[in-house]
PDB file of N, CA and C in Angstrom:
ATOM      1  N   UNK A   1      18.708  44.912  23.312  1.00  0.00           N
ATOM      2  CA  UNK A   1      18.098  44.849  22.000  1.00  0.00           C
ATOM      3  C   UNK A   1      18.543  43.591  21.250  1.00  0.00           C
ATOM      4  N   UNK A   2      19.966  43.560  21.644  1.00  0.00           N
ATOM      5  CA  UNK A   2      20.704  42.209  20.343  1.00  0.00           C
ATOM      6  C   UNK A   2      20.007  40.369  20.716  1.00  0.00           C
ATOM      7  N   UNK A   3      19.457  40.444  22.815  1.00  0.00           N
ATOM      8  CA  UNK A   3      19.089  39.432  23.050  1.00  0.00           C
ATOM      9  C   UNK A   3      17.588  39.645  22.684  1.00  0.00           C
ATOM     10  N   UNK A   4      16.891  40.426  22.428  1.00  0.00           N
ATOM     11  CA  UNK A   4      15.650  40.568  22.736  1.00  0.00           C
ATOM     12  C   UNK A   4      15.413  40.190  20.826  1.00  0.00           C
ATOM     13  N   UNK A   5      16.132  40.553  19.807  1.00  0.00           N
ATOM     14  CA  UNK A   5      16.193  39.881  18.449  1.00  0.00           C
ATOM     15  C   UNK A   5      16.030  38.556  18.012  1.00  0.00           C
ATOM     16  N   UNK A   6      17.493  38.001  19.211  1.00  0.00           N
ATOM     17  CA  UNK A   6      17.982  36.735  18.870  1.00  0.00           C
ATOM     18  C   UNK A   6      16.671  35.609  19.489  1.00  0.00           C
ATOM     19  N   UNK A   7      15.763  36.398  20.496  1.00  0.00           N
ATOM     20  CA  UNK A   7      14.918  35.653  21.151  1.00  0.00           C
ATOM     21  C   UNK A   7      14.218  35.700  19.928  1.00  0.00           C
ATOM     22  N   UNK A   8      13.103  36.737  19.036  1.00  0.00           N
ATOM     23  CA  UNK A   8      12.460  36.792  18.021  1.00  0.00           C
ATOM     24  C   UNK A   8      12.927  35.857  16.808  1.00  0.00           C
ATOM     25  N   UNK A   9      14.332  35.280  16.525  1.00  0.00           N
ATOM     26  CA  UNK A   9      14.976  34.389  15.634  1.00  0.00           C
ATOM     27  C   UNK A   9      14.629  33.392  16.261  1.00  0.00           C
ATOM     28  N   UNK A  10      15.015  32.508  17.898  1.00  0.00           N
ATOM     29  CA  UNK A  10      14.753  31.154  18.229  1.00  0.00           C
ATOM     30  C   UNK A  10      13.644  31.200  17.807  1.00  0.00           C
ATOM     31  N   UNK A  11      12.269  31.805  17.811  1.00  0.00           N
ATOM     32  CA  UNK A  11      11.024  31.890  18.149  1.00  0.00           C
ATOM     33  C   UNK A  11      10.586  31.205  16.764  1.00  0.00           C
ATOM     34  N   UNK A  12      10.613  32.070  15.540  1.00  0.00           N
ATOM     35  CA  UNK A  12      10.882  32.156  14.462  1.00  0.00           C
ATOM     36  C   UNK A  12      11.255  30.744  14.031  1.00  0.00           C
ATOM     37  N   UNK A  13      12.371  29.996  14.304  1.00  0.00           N
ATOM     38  CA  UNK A  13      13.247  29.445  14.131  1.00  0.00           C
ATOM     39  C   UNK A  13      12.306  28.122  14.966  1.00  0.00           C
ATOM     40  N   UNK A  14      11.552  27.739  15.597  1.00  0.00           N
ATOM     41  CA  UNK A  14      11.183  26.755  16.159  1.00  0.00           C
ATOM     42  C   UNK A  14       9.741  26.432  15.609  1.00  0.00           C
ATOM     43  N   UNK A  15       8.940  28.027  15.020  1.00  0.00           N
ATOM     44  CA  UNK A  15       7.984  28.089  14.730  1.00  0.00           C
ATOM     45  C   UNK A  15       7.833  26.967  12.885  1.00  0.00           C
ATOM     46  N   UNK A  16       9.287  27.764  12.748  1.00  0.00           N
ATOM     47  CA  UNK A  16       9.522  27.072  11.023  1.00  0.00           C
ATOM     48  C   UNK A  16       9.740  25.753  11.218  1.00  0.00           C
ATOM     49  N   UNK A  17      10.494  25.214  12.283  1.00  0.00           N
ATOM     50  CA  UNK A  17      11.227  23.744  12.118  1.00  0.00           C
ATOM     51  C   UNK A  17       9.173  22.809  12.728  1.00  0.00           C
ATOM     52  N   UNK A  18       8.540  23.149  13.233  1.00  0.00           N
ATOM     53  CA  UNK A  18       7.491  22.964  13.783  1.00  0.00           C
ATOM     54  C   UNK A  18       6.143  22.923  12.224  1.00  0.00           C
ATOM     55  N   UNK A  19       6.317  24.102  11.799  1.00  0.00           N
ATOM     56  CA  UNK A  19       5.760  23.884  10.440  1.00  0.00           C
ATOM     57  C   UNK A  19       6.511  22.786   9.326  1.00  0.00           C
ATOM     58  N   UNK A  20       7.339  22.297   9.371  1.00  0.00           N
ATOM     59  CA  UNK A  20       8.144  21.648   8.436  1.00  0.00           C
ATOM     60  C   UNK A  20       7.749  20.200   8.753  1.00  0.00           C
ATOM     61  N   UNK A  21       7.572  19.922  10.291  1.00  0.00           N
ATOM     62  CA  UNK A  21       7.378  18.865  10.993  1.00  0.00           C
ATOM     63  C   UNK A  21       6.516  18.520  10.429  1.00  0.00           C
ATOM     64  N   UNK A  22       5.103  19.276  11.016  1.00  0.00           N
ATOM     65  CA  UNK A  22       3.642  18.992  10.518  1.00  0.00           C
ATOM     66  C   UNK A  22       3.694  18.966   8.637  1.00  0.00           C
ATOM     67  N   UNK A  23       4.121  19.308   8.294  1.00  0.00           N
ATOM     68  CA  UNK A  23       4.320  19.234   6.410  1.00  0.00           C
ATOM     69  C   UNK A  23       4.612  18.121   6.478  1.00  0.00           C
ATOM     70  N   UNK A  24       5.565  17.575   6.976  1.00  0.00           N
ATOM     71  CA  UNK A  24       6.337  16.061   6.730  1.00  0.00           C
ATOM     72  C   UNK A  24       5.239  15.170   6.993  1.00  0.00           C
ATOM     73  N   UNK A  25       4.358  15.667   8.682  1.00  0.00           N
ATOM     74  CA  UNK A  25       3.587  14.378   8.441  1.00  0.00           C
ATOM     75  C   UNK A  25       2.422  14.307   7.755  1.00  0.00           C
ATOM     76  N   UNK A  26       2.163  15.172   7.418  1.00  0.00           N
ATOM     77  CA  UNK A  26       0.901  15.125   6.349  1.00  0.00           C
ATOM     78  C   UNK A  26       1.340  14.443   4.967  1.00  0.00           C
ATOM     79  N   UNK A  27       2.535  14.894   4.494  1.00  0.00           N
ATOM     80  CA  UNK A  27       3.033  13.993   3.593  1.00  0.00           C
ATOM     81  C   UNK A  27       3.149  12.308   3.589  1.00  0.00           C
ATOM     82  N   UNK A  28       3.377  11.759   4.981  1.00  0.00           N
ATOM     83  CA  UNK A  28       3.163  10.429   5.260  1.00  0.00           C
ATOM     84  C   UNK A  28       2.386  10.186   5.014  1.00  0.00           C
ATOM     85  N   UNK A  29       1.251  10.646   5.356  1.00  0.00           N
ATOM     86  CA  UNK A  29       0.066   9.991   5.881  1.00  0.00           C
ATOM     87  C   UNK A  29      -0.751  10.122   4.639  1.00  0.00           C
ATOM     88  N   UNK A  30      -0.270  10.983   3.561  1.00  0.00           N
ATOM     89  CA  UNK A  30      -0.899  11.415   2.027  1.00  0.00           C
ATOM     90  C   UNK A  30      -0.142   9.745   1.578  1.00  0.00           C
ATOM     91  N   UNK A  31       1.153   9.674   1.690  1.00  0.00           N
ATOM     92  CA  UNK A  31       2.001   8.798   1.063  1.00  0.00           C
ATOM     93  C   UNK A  31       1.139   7.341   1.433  1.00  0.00           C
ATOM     94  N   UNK A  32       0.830   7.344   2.498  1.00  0.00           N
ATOM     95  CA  UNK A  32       0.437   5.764   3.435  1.00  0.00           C
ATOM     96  C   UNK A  32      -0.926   5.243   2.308  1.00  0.00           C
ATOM     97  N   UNK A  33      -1.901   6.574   2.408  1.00  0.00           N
ATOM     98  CA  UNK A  33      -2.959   6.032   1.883  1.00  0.00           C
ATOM     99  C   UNK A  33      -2.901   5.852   0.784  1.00  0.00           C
ATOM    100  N   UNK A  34      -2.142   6.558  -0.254  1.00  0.00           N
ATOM    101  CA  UNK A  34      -1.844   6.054  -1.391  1.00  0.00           C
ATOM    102  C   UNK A  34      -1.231   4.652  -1.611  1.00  0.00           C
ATOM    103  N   UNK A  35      -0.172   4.199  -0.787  1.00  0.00           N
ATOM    104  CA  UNK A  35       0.430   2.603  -0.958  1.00  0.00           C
ATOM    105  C   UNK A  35      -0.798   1.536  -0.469  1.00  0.00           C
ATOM    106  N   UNK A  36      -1.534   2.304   0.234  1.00  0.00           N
ATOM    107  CA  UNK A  36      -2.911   1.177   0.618  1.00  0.00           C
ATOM    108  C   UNK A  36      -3.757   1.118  -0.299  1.00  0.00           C
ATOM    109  N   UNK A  37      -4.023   2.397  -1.332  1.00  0.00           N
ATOM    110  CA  UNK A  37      -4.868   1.928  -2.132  1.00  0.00           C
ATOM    111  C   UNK A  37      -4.381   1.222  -3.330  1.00  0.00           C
ATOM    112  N   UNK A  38      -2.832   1.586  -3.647  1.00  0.00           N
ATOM    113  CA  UNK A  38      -2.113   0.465  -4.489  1.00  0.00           C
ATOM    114  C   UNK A  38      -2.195  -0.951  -4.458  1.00  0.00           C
ATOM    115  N   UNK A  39      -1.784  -1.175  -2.883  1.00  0.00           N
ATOM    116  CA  UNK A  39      -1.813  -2.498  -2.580  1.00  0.00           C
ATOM    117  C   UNK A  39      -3.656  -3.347  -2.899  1.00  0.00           C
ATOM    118  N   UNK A  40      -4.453  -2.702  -2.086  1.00  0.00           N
ATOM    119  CA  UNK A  40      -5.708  -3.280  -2.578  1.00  0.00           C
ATOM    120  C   UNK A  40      -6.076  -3.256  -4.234  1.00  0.00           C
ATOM    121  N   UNK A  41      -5.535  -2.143  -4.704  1.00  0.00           N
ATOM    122  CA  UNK A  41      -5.530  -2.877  -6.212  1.00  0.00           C
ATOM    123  C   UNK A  41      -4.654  -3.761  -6.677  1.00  0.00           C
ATOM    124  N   UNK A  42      -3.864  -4.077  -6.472  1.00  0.00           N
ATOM    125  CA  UNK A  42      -3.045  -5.189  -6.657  1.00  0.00           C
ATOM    126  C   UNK A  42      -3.913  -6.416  -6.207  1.00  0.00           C
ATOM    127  N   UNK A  43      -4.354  -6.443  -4.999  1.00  0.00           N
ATOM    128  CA  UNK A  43      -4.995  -7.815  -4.668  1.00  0.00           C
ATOM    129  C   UNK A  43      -6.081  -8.117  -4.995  1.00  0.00           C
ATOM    130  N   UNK A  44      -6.893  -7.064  -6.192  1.00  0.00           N
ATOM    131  CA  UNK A  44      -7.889  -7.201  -6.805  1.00  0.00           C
ATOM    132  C   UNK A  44      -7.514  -7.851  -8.270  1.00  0.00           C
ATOM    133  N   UNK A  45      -6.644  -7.354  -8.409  1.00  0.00           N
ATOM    134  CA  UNK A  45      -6.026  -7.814  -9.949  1.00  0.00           C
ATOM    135  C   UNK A  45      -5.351  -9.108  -9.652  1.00  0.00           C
ATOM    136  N   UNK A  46      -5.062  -9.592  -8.488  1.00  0.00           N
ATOM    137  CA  UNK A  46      -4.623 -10.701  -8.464  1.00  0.00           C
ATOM    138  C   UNK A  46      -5.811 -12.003  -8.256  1.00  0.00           C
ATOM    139  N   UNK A  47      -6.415 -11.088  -7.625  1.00  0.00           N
ATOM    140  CA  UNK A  47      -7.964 -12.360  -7.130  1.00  0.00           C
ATOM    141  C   UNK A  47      -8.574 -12.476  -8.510  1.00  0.00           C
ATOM    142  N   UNK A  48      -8.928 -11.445  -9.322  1.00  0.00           N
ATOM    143  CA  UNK A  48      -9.323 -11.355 -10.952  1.00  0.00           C
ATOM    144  C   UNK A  48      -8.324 -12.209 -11.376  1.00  0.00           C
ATOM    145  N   UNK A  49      -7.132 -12.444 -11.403  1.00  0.00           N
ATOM    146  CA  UNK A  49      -6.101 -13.257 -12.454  1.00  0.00           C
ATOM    147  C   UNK A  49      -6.382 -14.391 -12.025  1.00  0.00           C
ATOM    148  N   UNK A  50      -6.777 -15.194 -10.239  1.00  0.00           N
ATOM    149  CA  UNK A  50      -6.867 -16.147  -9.885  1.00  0.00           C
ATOM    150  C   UNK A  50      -8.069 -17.143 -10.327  1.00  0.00           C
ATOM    151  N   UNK A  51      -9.110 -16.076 -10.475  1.00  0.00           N
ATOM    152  CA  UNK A  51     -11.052 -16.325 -11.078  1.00  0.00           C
ATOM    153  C   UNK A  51     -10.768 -16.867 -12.341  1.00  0.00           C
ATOM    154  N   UNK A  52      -9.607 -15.386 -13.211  1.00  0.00           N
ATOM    155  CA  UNK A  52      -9.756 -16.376 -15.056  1.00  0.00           C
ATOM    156  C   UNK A  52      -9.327 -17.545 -15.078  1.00  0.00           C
ATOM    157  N   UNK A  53      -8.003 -17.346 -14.042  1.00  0.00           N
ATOM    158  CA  UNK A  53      -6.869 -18.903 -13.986  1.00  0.00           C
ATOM    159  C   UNK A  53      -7.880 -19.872 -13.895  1.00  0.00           C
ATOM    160  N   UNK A  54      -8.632 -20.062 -13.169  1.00  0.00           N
ATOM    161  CA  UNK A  54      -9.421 -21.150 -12.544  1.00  0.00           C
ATOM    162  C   UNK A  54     -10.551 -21.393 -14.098  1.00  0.00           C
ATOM    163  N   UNK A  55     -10.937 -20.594 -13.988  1.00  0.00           N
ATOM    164  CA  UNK A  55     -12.101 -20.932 -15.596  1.00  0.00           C
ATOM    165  C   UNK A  55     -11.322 -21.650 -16.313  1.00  0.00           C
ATOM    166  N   UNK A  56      -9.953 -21.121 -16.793  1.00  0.00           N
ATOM    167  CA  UNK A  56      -9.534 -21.887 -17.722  1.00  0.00           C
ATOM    168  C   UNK A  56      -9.065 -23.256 -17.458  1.00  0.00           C
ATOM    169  N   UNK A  57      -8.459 -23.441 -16.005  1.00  0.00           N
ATOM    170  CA  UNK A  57      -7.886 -24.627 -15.939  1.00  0.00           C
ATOM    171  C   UNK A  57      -9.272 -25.461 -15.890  1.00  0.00           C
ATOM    172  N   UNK A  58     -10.208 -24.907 -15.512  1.00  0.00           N
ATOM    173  CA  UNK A  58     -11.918 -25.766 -15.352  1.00  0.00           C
ATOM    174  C   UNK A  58     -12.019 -26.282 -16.849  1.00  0.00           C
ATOM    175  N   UNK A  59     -12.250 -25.196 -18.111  1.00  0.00           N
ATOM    176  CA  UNK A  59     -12.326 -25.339 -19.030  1.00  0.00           C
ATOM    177  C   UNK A  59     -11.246 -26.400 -19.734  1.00  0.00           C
ATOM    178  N   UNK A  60      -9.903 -26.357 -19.440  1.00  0.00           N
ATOM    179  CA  UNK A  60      -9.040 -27.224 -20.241  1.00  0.00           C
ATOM    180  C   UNK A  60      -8.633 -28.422 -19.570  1.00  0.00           C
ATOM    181  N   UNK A  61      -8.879 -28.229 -18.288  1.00  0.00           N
ATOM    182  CA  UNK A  61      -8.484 -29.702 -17.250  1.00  0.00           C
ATOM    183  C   UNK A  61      -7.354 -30.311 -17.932  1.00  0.00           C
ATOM    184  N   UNK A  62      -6.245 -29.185 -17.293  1.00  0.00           N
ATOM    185  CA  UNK A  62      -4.565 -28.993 -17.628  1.00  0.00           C
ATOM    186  C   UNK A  62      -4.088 -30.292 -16.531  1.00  0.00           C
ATOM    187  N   UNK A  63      -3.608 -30.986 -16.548  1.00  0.00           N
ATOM    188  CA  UNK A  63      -2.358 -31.741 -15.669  1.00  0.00           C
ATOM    189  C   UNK A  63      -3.248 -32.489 -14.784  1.00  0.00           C
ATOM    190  N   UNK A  64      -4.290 -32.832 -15.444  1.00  0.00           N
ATOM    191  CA  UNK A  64      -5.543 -33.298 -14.276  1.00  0.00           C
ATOM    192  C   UNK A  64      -5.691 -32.934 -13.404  1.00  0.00           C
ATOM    193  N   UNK A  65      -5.725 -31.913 -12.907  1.00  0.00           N
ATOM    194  CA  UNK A  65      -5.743 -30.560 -11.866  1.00  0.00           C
ATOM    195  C   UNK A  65      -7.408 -30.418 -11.750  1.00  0.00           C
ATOM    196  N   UNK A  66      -8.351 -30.867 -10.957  1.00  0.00           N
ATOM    197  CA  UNK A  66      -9.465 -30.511 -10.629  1.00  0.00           C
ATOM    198  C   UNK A  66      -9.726 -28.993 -10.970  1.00  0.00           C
ATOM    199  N   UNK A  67     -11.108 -28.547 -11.443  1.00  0.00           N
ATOM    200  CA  UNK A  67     -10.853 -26.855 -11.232  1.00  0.00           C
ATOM    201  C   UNK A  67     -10.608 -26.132  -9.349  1.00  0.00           C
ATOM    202  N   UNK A  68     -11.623 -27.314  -8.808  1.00  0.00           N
ATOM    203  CA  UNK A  68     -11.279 -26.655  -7.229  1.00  0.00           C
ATOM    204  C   UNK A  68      -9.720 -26.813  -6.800  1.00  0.00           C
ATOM    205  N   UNK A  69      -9.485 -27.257  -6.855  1.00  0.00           N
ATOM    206  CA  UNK A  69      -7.642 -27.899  -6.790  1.00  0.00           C
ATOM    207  C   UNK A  69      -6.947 -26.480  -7.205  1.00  0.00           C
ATOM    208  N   UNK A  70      -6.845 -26.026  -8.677  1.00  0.00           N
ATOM    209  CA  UNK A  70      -6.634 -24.923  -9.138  1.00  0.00           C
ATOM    210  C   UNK A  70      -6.929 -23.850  -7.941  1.00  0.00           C
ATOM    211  N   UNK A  71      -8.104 -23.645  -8.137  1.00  0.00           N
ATOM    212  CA  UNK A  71      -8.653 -22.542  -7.718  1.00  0.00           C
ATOM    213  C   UNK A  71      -8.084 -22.453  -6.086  1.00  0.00           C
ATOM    214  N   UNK A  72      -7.733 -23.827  -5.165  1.00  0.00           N
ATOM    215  CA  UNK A  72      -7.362 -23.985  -3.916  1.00  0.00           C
ATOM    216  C   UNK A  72      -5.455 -23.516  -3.493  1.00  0.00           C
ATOM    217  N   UNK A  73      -5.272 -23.983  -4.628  1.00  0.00           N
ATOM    218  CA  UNK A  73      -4.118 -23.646  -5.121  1.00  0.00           C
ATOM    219  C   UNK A  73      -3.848 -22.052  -5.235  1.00  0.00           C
ATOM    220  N   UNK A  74      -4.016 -21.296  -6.352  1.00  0.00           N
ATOM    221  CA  UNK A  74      -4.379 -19.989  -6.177  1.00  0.00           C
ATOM    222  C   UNK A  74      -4.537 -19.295  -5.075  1.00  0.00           C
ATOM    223  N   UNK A  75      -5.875 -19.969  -4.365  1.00  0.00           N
ATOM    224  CA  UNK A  75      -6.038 -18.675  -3.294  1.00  0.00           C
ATOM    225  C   UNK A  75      -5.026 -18.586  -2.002  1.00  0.00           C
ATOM    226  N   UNK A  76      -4.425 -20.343  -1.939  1.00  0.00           N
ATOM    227  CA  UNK A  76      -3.405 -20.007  -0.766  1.00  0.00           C
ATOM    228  C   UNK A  76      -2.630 -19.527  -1.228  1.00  0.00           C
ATOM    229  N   UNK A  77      -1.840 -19.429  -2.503  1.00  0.00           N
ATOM    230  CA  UNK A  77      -0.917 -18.857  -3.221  1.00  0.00           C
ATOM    231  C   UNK A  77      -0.838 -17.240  -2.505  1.00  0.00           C
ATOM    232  N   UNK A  78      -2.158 -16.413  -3.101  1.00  0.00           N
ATOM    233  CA  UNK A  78      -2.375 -15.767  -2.686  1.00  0.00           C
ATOM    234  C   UNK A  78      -2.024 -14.623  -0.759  1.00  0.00           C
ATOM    235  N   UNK A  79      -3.015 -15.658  -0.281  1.00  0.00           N
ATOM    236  CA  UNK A  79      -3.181 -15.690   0.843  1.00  0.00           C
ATOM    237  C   UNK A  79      -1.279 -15.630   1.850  1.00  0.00           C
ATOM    238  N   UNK A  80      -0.357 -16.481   0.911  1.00  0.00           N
ATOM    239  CA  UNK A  80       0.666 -16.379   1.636  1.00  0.00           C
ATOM    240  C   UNK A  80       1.578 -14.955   1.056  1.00  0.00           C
ATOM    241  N   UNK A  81       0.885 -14.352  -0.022  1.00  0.00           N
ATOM    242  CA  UNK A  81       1.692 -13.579  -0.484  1.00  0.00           C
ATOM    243  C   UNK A  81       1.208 -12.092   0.167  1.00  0.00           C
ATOM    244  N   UNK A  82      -0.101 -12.201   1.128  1.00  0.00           N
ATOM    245  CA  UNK A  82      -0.562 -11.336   1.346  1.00  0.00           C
ATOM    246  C   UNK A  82       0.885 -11.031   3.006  1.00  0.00           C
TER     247      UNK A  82
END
């Protein structure tokens, strides 16, 4: 009887650590897509900050900085930060 219990506890006991597993990875994978959709908003708000940057330096022709120059500037900026 006492082994035929302790078998019903491993059982039990592998079934829980097995559910905990699968919890964990669903939690990743909840976690993952959330930092991906962070990140693509970030690089939207950065390509938007790069578009105004550029109007304005077009508009004020800062440091004699061409607007394409600016704007060339920016996007590798960008591009290396990706």
């Amino acid at each position: 009887m006492a082994a035929r219990k302790s078998s019903h506890i491993e059982v039990e006991l592998a079934r829980s650590h097995e559910e905990e597993r699968l919890r964990l990875e669903r939690e990743a994978k909840s976690a993952k897509k959330r930092t991906t959709c962070i990140v693509e908003e970030y690089e939207r708000v950065i390509l938007l900050i790069g578009s105004l940057t550029c109007l304005l330096f077009s508009s004020l022709a800062v440091d004699h900085w061409s607007p394409l120059r600016c704007c060339h500037a920016l996007w590798m900026g960008s591009l290396v930060r990706s």
